[in-house]
Protein backbone atom coordinates (compact mmCIF):
# COMPACT_ATOMS: atom_id res chain seq x y z
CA UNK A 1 25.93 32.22 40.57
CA UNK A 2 25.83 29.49 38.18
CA UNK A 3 23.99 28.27 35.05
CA UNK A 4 23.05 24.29 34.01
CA UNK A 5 23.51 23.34 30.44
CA UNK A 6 23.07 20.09 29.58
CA UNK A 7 24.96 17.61 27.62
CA UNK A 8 23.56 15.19 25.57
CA UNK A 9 23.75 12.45 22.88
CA UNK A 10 20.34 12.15 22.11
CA UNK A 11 18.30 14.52 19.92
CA UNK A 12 14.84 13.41 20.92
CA UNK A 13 12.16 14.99 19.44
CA UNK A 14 8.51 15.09 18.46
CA UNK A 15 7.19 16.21 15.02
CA UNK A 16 6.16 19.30 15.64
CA UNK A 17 9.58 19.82 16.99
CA UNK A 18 11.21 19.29 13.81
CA UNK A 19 11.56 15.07 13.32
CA UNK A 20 11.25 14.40 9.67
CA UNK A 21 7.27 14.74 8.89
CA UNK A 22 8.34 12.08 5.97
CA UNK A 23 9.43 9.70 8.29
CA UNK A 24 6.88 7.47 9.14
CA UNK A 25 7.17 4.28 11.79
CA UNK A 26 3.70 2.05 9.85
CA UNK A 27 5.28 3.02 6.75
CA UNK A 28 8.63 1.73 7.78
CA UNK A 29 7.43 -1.05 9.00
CA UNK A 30 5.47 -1.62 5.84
CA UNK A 31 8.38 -0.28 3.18
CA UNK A 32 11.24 0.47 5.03
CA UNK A 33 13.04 3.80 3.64
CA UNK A 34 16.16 3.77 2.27
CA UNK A 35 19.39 5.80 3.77
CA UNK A 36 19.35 7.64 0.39
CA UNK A 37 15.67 8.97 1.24
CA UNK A 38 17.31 11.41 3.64
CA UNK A 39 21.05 11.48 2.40
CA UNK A 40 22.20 15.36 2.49
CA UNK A 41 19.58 16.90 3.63
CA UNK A 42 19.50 19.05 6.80
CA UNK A 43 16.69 19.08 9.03
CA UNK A 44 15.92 21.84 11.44
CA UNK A 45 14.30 21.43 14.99
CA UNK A 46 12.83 23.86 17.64
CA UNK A 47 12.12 24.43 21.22
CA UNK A 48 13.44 21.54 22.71
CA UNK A 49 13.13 22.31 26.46
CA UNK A 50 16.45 22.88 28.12
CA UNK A 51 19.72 24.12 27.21
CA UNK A 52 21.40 21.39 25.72
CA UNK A 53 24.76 20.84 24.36
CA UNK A 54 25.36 18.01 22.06
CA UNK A 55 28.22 16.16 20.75
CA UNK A 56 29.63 18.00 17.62
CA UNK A 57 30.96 16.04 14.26
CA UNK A 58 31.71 13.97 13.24
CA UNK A 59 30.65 12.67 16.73
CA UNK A 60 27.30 10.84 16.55
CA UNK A 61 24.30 11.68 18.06
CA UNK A 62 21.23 9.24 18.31
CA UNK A 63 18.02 10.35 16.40
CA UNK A 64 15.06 9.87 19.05
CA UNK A 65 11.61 10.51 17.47
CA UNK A 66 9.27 10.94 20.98
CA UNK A 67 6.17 9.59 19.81
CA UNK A 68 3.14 9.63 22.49
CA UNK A 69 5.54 9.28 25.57
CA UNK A 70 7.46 6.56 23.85
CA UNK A 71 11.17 6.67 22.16
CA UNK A 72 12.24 5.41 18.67
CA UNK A 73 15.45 4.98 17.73
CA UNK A 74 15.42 6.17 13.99
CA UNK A 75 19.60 6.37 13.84
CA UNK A 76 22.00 8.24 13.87
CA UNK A 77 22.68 12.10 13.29
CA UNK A 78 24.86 14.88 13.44
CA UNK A 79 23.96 18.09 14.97
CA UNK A 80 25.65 21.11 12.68
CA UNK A 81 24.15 24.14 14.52
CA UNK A 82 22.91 25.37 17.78
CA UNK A 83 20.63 28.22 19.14
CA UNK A 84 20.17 28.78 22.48
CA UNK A 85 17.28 31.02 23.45
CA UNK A 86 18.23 31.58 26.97
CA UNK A 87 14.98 33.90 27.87
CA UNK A 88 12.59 30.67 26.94
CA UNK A 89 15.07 28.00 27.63
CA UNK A 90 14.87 26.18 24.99
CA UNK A 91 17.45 24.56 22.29
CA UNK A 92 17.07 25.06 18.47
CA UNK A 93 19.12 24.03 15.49
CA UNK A 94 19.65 21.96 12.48
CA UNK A 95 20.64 18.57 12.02
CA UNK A 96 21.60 15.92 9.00
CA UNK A 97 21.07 12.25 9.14
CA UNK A 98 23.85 9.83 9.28
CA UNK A 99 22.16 6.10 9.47
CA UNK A 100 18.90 5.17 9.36
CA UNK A 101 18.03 2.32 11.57
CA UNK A 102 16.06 -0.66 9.59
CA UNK A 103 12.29 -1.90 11.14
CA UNK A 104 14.16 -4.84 13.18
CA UNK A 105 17.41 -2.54 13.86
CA UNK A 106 14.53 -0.03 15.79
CA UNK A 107 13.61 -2.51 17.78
CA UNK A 108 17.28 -3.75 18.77
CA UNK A 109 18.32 -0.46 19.77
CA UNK A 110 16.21 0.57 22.27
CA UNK A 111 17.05 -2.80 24.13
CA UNK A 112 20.91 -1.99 23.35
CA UNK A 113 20.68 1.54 24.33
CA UNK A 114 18.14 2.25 27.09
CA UNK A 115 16.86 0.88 30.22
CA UNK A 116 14.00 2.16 30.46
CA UNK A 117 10.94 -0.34 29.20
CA UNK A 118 8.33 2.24 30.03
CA UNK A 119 9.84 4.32 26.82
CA UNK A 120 10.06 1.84 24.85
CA UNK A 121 7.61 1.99 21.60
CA UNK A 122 7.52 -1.26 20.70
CA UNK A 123 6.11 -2.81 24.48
CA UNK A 124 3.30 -0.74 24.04
């Protein structure tokens, strides 16, 4: 017997999933937010597929938004809880944000952090 759970430090999801429905890439681009837009507030997301772990604080986690196949790379965030719904297989839980990533810092990160150029928002 035995059971996959996987780890990750990436919570990438989509808006229905729970990414901030305030957050907006054309408005950031536009008027970039401010950290102090979502300071202290805690943000919940559901069904991600999978049973994931992720890294607990004050260990960061990067905050993906998956927005029509592609990844952006909002910031930073820390995951605070975790429910595992082992029937569906799928991860829920809540999360703050730690650092928001500025218009050009989005597009740096994704060349920093991934490989992947079919991901990649910004080569659309």
């Amino acid at each position: 017997m035995g059971s996959f759970i996987e780890l990750n430090d990436t919570l990438r999801i989509t808006k229905a999933q729970g990414f901030p429905a305030e957050l907006d890439v054309a408005q950031h681009q536009q008027n970039p937010y401010s950290f102090t837009d979502v300071e202290d507030k805690v943000f919940m997301f559901t069904a991600k597929e999978k049973i994931r772990v992720y890294h607990q604080p004050p260990v960061r986690n990067f905050l993906v938004e998956e927005l029509d196949g592609k990844w952006l790379y909002w910031g930073l965030c820390h995951i605070l809880t975790i429910n595992h719904d082992y029937i569906n297989g799928v991860t829920s839980g809540t999360y703050k944000i730690i650092r928001l990533n500025s218009p050009e810092e989005m597009k740096q990160a994704f060349e920093l952090v991934d490989s992947r150029p079919e991901l990649n928002y910004f080569k659309s």
